[in-house]
N, C-alpha and C. Protein backbone atom coordinates (compact mmCIF):
# COMPACT_ATOMS: atom_id res chain seq x y z
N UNK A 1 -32.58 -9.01 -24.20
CA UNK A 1 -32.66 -8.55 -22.83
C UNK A 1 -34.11 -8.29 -22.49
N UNK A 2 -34.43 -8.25 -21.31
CA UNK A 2 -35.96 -8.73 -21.00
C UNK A 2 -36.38 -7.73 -19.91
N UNK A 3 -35.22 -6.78 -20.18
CA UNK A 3 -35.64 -5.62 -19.11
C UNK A 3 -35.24 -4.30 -19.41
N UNK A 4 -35.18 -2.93 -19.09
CA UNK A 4 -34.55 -1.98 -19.37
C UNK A 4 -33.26 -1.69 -19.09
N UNK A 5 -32.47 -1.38 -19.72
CA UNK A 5 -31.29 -1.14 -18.90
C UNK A 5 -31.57 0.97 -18.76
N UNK A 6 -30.39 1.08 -17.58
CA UNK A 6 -30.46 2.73 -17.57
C UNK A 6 -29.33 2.91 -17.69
N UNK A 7 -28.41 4.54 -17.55
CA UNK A 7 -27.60 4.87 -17.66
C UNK A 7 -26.81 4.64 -16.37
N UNK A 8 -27.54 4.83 -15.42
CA UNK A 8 -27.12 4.49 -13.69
C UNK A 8 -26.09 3.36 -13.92
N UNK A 9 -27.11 2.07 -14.62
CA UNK A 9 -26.45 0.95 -14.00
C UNK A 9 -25.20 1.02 -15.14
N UNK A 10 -25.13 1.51 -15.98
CA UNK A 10 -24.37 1.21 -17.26
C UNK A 10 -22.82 1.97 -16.41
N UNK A 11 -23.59 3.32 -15.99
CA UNK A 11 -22.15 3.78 -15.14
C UNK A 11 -21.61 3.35 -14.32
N UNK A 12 -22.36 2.10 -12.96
CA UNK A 12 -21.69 1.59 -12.37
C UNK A 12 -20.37 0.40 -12.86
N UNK A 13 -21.28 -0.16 -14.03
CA UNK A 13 -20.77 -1.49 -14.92
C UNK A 13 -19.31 -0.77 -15.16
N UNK A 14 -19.25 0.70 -15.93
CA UNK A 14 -18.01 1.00 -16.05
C UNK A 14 -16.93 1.40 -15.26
N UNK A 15 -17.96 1.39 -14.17
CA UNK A 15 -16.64 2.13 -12.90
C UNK A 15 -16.31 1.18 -11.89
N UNK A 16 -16.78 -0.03 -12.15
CA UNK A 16 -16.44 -1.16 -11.27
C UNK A 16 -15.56 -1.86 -12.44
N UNK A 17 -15.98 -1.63 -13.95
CA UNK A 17 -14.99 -2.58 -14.92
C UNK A 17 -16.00 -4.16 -14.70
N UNK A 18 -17.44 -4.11 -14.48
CA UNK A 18 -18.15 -5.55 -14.62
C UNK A 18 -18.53 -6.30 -16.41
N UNK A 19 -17.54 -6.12 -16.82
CA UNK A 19 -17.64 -6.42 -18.02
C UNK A 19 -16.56 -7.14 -18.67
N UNK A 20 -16.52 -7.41 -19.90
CA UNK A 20 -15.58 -8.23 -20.51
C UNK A 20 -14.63 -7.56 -20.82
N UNK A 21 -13.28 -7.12 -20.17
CA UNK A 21 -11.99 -6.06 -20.97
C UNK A 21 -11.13 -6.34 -21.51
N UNK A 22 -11.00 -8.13 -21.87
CA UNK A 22 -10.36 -8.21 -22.80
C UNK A 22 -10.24 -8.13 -24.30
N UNK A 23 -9.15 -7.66 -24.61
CA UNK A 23 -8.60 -7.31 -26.55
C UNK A 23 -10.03 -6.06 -26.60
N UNK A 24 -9.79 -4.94 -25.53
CA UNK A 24 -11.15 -4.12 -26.30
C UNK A 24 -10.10 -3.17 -27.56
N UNK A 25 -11.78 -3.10 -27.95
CA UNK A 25 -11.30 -2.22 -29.45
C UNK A 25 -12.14 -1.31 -29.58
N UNK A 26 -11.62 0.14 -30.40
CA UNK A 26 -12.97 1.41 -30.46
C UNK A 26 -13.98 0.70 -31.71
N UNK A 27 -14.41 0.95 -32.05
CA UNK A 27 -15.79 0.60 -33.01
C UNK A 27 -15.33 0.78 -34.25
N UNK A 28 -13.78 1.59 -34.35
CA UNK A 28 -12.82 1.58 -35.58
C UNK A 28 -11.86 0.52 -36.07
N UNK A 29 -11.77 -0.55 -34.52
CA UNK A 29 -11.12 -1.50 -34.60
C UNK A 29 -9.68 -1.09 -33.82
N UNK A 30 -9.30 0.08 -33.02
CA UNK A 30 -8.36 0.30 -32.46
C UNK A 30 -8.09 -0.16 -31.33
N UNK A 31 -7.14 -0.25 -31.17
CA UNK A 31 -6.93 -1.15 -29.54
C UNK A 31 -7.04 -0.12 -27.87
N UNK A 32 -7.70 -0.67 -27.08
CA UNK A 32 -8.41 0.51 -25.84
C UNK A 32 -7.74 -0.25 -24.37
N UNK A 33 -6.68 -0.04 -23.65
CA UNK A 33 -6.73 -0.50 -22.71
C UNK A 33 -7.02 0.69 -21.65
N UNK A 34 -7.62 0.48 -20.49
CA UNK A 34 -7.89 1.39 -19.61
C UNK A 34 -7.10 1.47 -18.18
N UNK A 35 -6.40 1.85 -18.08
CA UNK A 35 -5.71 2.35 -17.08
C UNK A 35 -6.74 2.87 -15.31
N UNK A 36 -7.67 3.41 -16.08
CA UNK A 36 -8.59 3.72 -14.68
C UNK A 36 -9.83 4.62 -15.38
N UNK A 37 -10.62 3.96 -15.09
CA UNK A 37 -12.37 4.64 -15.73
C UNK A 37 -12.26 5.88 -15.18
N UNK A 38 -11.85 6.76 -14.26
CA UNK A 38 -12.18 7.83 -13.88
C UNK A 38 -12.87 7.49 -12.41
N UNK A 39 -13.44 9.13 -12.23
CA UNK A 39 -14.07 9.31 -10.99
C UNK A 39 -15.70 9.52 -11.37
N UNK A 40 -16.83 9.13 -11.09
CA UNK A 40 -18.18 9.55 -11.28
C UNK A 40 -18.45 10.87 -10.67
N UNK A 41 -18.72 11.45 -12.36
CA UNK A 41 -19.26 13.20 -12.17
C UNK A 41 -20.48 13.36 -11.57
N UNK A 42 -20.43 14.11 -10.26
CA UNK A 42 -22.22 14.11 -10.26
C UNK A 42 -22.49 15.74 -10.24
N UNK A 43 -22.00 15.89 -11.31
CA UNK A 43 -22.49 17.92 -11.41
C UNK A 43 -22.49 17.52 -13.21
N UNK A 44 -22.52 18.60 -13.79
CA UNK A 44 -22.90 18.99 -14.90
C UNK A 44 -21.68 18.58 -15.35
N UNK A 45 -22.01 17.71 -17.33
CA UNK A 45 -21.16 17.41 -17.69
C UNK A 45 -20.80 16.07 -17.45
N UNK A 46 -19.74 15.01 -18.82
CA UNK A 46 -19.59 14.35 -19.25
C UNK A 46 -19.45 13.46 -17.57
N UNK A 47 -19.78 11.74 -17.34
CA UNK A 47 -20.25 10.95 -16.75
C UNK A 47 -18.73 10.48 -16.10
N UNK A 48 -17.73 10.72 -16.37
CA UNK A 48 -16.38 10.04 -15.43
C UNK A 48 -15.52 11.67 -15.73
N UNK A 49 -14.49 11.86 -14.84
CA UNK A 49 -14.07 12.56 -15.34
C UNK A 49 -12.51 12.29 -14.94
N UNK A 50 -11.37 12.82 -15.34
CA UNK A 50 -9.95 12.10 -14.97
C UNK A 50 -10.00 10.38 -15.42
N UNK A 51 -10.86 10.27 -16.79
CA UNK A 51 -10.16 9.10 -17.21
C UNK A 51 -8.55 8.68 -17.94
N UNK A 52 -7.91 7.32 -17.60
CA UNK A 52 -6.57 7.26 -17.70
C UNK A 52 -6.64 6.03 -18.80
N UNK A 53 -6.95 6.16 -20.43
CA UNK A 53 -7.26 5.37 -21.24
C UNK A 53 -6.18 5.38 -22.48
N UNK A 54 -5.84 4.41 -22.44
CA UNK A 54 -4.46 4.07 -23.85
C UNK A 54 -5.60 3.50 -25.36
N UNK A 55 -5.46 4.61 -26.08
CA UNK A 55 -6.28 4.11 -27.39
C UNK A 55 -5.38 4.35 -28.67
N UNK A 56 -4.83 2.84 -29.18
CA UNK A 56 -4.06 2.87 -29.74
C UNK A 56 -2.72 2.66 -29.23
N UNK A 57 -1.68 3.73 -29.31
CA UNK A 57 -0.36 3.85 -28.79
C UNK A 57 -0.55 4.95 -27.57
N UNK A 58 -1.05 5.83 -27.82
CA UNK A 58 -1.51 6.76 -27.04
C UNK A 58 -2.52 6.86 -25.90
N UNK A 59 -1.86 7.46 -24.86
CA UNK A 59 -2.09 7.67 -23.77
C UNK A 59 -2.80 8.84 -23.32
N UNK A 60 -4.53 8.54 -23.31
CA UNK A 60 -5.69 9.84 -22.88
C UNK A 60 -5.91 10.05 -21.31
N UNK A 61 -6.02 10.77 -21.44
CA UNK A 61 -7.08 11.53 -19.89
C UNK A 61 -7.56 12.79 -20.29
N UNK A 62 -9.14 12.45 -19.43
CA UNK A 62 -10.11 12.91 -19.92
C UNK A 62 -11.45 12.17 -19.27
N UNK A 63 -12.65 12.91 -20.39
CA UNK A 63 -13.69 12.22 -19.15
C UNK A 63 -14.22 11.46 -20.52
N UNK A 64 -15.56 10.58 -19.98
CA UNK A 64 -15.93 9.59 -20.38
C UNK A 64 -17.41 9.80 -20.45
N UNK A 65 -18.05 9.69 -21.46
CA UNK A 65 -19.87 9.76 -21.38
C UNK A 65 -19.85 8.23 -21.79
N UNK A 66 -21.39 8.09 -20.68
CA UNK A 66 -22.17 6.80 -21.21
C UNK A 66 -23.11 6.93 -21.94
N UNK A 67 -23.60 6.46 -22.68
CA UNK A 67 -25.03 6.09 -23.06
C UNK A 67 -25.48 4.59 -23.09
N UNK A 68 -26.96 4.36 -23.41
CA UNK A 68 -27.38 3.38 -24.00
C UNK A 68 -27.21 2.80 -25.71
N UNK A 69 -27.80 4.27 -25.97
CA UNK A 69 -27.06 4.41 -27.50
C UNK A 69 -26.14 5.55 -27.90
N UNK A 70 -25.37 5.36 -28.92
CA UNK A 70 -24.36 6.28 -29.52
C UNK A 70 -25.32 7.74 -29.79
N UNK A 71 -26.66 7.37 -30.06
CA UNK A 71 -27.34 8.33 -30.73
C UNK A 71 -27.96 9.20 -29.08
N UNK A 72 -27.86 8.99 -28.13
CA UNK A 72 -28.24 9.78 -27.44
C UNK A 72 -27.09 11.01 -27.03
N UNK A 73 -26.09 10.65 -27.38
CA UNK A 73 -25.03 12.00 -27.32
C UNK A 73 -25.56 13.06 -28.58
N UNK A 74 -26.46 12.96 -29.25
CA UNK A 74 -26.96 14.23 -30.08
C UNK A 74 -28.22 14.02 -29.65
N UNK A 75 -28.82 13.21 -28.99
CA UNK A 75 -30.24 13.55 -28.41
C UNK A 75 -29.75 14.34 -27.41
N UNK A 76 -28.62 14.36 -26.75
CA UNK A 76 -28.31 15.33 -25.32
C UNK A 76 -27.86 16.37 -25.58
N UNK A 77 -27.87 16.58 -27.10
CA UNK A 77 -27.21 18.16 -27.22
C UNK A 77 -25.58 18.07 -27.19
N UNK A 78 -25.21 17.01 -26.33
CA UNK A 78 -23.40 17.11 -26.21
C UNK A 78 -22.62 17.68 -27.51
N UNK A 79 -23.11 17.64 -28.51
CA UNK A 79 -22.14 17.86 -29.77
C UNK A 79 -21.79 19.14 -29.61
N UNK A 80 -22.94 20.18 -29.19
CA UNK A 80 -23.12 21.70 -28.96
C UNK A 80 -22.78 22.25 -27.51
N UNK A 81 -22.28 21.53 -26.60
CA UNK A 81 -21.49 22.00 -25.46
C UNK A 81 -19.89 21.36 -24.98
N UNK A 82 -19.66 22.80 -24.84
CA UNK A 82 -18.00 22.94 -24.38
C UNK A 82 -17.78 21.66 -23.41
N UNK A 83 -18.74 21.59 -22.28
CA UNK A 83 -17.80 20.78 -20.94
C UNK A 83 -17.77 19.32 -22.01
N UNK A 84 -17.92 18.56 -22.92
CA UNK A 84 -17.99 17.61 -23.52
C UNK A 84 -16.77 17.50 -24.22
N UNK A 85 -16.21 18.52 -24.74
CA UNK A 85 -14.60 19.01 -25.65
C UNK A 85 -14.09 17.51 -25.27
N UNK A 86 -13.76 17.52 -23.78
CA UNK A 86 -12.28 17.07 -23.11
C UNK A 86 -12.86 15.55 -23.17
N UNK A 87 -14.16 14.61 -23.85
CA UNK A 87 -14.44 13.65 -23.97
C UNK A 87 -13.85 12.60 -24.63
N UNK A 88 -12.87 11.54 -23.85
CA UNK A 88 -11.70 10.33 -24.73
C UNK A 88 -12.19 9.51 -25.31
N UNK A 89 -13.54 8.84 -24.51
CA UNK A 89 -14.14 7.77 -24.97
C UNK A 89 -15.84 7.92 -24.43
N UNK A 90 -16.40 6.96 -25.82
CA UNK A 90 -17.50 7.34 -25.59
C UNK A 90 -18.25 5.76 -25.12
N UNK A 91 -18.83 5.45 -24.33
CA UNK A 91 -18.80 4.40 -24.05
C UNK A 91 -20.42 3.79 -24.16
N UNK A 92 -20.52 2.96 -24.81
CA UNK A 92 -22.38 2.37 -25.19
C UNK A 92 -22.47 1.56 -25.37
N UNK A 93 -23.82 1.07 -24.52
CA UNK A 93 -24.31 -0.59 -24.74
C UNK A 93 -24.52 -0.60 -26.15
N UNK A 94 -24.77 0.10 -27.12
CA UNK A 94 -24.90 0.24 -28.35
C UNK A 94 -24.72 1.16 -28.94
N UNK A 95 -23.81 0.76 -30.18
CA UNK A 95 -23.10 1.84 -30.88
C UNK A 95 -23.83 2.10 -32.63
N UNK A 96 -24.03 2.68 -32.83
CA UNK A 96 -24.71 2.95 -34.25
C UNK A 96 -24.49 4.08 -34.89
N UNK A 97 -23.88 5.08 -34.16
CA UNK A 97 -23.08 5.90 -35.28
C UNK A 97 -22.17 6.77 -34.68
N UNK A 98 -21.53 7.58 -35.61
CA UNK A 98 -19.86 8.13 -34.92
C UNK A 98 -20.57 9.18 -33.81
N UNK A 99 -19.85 9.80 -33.09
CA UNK A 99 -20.39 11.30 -32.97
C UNK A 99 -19.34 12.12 -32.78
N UNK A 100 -19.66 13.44 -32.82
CA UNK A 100 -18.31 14.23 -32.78
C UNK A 100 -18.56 15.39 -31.63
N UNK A 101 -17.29 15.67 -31.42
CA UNK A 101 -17.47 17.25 -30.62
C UNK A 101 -17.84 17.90 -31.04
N UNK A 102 -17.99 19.38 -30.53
CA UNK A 102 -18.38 20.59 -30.99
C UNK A 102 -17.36 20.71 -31.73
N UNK A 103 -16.61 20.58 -31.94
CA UNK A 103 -15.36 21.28 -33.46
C UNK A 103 -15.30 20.37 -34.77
N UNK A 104 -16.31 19.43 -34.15
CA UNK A 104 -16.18 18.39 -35.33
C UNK A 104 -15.28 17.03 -35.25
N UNK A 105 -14.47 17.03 -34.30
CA UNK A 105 -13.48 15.70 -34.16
C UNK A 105 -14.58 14.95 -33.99
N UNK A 106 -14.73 13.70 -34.72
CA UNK A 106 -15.12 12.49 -33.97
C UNK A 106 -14.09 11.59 -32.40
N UNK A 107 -15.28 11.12 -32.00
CA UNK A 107 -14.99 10.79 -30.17
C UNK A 107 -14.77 8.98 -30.36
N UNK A 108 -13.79 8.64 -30.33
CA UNK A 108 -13.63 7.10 -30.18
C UNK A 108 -14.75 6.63 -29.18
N UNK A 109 -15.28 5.06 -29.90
CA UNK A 109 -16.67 4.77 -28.95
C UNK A 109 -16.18 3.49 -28.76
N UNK A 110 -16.51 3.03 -27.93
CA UNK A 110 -16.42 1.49 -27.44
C UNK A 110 -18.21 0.67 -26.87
N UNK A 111 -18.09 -0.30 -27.76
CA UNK A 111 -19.64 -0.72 -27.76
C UNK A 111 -19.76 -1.98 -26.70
N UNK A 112 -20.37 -1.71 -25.68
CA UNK A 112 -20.17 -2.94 -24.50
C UNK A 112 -21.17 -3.59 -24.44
N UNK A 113 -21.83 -3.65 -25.48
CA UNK A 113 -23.11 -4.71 -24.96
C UNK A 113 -23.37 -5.96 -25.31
N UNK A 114 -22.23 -6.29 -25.92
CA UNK A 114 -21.53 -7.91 -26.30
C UNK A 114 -20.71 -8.07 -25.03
N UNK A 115 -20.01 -7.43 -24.45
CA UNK A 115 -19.32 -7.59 -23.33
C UNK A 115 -19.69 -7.67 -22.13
N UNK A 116 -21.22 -7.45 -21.67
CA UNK A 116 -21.71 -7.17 -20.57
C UNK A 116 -21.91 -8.74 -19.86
N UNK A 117 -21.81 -8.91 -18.69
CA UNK A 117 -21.80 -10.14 -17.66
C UNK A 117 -23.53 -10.02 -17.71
N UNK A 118 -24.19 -11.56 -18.45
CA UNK A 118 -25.47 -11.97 -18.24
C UNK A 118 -25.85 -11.83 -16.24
N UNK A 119 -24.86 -12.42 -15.95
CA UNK A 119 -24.59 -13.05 -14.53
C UNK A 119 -25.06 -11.33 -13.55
N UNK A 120 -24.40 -10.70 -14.17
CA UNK A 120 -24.37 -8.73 -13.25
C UNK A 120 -25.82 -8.68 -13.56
N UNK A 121 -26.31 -8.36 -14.88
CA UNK A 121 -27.84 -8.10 -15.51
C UNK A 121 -28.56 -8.85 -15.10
N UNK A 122 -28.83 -9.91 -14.70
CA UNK A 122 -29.53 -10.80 -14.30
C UNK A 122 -30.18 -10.40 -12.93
N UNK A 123 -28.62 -10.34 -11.98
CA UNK A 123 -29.10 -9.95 -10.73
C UNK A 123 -29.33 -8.31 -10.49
N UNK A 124 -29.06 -7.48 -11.42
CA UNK A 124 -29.58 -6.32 -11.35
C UNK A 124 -31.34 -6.24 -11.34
N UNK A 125 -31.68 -7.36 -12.38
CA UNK A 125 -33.10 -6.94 -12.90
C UNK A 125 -33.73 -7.76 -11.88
N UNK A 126 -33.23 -8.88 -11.10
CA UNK A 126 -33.65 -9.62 -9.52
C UNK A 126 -33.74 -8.83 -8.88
N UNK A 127 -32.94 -7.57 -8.27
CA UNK A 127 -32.81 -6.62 -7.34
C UNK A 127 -33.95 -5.26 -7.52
N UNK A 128 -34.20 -5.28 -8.71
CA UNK A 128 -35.22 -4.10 -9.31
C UNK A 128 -36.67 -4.63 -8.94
N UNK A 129 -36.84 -5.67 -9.29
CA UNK A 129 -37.56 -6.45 -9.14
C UNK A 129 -38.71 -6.57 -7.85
N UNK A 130 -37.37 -6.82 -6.88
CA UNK A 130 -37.47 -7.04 -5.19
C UNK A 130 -38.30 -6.16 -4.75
N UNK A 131 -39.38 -6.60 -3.96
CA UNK A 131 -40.21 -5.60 -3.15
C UNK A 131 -39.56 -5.33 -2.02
N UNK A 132 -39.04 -6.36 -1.01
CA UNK A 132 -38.46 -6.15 0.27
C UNK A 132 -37.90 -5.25 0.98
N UNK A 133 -37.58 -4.84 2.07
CA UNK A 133 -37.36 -3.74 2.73
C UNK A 133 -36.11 -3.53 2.25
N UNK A 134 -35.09 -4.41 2.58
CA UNK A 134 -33.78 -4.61 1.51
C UNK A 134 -33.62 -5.43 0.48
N UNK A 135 -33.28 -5.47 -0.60
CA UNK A 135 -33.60 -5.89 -2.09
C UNK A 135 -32.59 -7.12 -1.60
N UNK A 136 -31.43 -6.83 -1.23
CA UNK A 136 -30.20 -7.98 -1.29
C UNK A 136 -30.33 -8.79 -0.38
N UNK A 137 -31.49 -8.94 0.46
CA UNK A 137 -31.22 -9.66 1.61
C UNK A 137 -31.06 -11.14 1.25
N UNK A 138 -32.20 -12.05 0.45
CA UNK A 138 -31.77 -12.89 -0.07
C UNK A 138 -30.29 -13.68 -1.20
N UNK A 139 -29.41 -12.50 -0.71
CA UNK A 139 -28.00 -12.72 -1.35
C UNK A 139 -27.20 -13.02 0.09
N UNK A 140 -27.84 -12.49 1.46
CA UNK A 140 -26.83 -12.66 2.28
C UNK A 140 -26.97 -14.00 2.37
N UNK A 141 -27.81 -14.89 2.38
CA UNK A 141 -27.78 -16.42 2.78
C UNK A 141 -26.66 -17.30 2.10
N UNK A 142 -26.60 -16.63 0.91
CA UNK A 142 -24.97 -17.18 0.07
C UNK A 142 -23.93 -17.17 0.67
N UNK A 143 -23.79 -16.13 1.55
CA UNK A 143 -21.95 -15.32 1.81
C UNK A 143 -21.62 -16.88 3.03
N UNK A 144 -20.77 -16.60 2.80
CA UNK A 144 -19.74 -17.80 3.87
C UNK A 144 -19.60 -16.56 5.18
N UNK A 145 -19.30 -17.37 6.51
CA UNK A 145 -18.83 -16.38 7.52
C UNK A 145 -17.70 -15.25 7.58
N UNK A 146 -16.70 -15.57 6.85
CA UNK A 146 -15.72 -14.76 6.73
C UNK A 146 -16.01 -13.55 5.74
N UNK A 147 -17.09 -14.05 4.80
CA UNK A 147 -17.46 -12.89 3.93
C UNK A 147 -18.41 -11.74 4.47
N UNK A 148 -19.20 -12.65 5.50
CA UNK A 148 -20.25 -11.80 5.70
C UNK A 148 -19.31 -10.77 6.77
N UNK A 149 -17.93 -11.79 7.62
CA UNK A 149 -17.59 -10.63 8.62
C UNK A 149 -16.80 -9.50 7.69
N UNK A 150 -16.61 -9.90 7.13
CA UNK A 150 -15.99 -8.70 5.99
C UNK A 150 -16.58 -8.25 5.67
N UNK A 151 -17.71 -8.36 5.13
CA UNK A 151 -18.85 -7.29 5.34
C UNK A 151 -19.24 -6.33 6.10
N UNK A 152 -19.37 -6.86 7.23
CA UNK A 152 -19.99 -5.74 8.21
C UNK A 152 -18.78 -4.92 8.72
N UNK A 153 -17.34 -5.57 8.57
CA UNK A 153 -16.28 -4.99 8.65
C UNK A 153 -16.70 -3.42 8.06
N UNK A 154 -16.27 -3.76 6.99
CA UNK A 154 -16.35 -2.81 6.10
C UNK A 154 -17.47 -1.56 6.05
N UNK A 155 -18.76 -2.10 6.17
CA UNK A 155 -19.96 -1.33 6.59
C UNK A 155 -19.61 -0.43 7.27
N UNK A 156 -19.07 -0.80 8.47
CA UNK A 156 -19.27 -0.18 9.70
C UNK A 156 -17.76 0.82 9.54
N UNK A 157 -17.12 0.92 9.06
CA UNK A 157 -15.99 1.43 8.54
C UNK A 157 -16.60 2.83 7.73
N UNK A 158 -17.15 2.18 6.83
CA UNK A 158 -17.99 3.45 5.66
C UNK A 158 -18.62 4.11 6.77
N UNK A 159 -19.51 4.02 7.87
CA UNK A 159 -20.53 4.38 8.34
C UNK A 159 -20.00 5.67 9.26
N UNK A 160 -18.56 4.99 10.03
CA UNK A 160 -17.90 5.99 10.47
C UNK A 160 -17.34 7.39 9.95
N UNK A 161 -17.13 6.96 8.45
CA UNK A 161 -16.08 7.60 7.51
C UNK A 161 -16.71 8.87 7.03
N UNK A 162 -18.21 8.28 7.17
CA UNK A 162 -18.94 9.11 7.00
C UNK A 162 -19.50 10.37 7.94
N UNK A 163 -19.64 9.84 9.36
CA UNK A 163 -19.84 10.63 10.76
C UNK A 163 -19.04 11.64 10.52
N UNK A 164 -17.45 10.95 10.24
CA UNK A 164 -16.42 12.46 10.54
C UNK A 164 -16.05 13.20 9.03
């Protein structure tokens, strides 16, 4: 990879699901289907929270931390705070070692950086890139008419949603 990745984009990747989800497995080799990534936390504490994740036979909810690496959940201290307990899955572009809660359970991890869409990263690091007033503008010339009116559909929908 020829650029940085951050945690930002890693959280969007998981909450849109822009990645490869088939036959996933925890880093133990257990089987992970996801029911629903959760909601993005933006207060203190683990990165999704109300995740709806089947690992194994069993059926979790709970929240979800990202990292880049496995090893930044003990660079963040998480091992030593409570709001982290209720953590199902631990989710990283790279996985390199277990980690556990504060009581000691180890946290099932799922390693996505074999799974990640070249195609998403690509145009992320195009968009970072971009000096322009809007980064995407050179994406609207792609859209067909019906996309773009769905577009502004939609825009203008959010824009309201937001007024009231």
């Amino acid at each position: 990879m020829t650029f940085k990745l951050n945690e930002d984009l890693l959280q969007y990747i998981w909450e849109k699901q822009l990645f490869d989800t088939k036959t996933l497995k925890t880093t133990g080799g257990t089987d992970i289907q996801v029911a629903s990534p959760g909601t993005l936390n933006t207060t203190d504490g683990p990165d999704f929270k109300n995740a709806k994740i089947k690992i194994g036979k069993i059926y979790h909810c709970g929240s979800v931390e990202i990292h880049i690496n496995s090893s930044d959940w003990n660079a963040h201290s998480h091992q030593n705070n409570k709001n982290y307990n209720n953590v199902i899955l631990h989710v990283c572009y790279n996985v390199t070692s277990q980690i556990y809660r504060e009581d000691g359970t180890p946290i099932p991890a799922l390693n996505t950086g074999n799974r990640l869409s070249q195609k998403v990263l690509v145009r992320y690091q195009n968009l970072m890139k971009n000096q322009s007033f809007v980064p995407c503008s050179a994406f609207i010339k792609s859209l067909n008419d019906i996309d773009k009116s769905a577009w502004i559909q939609r825009m203008a929908i959010e824009r309201i949603e937001e007024i009231c």
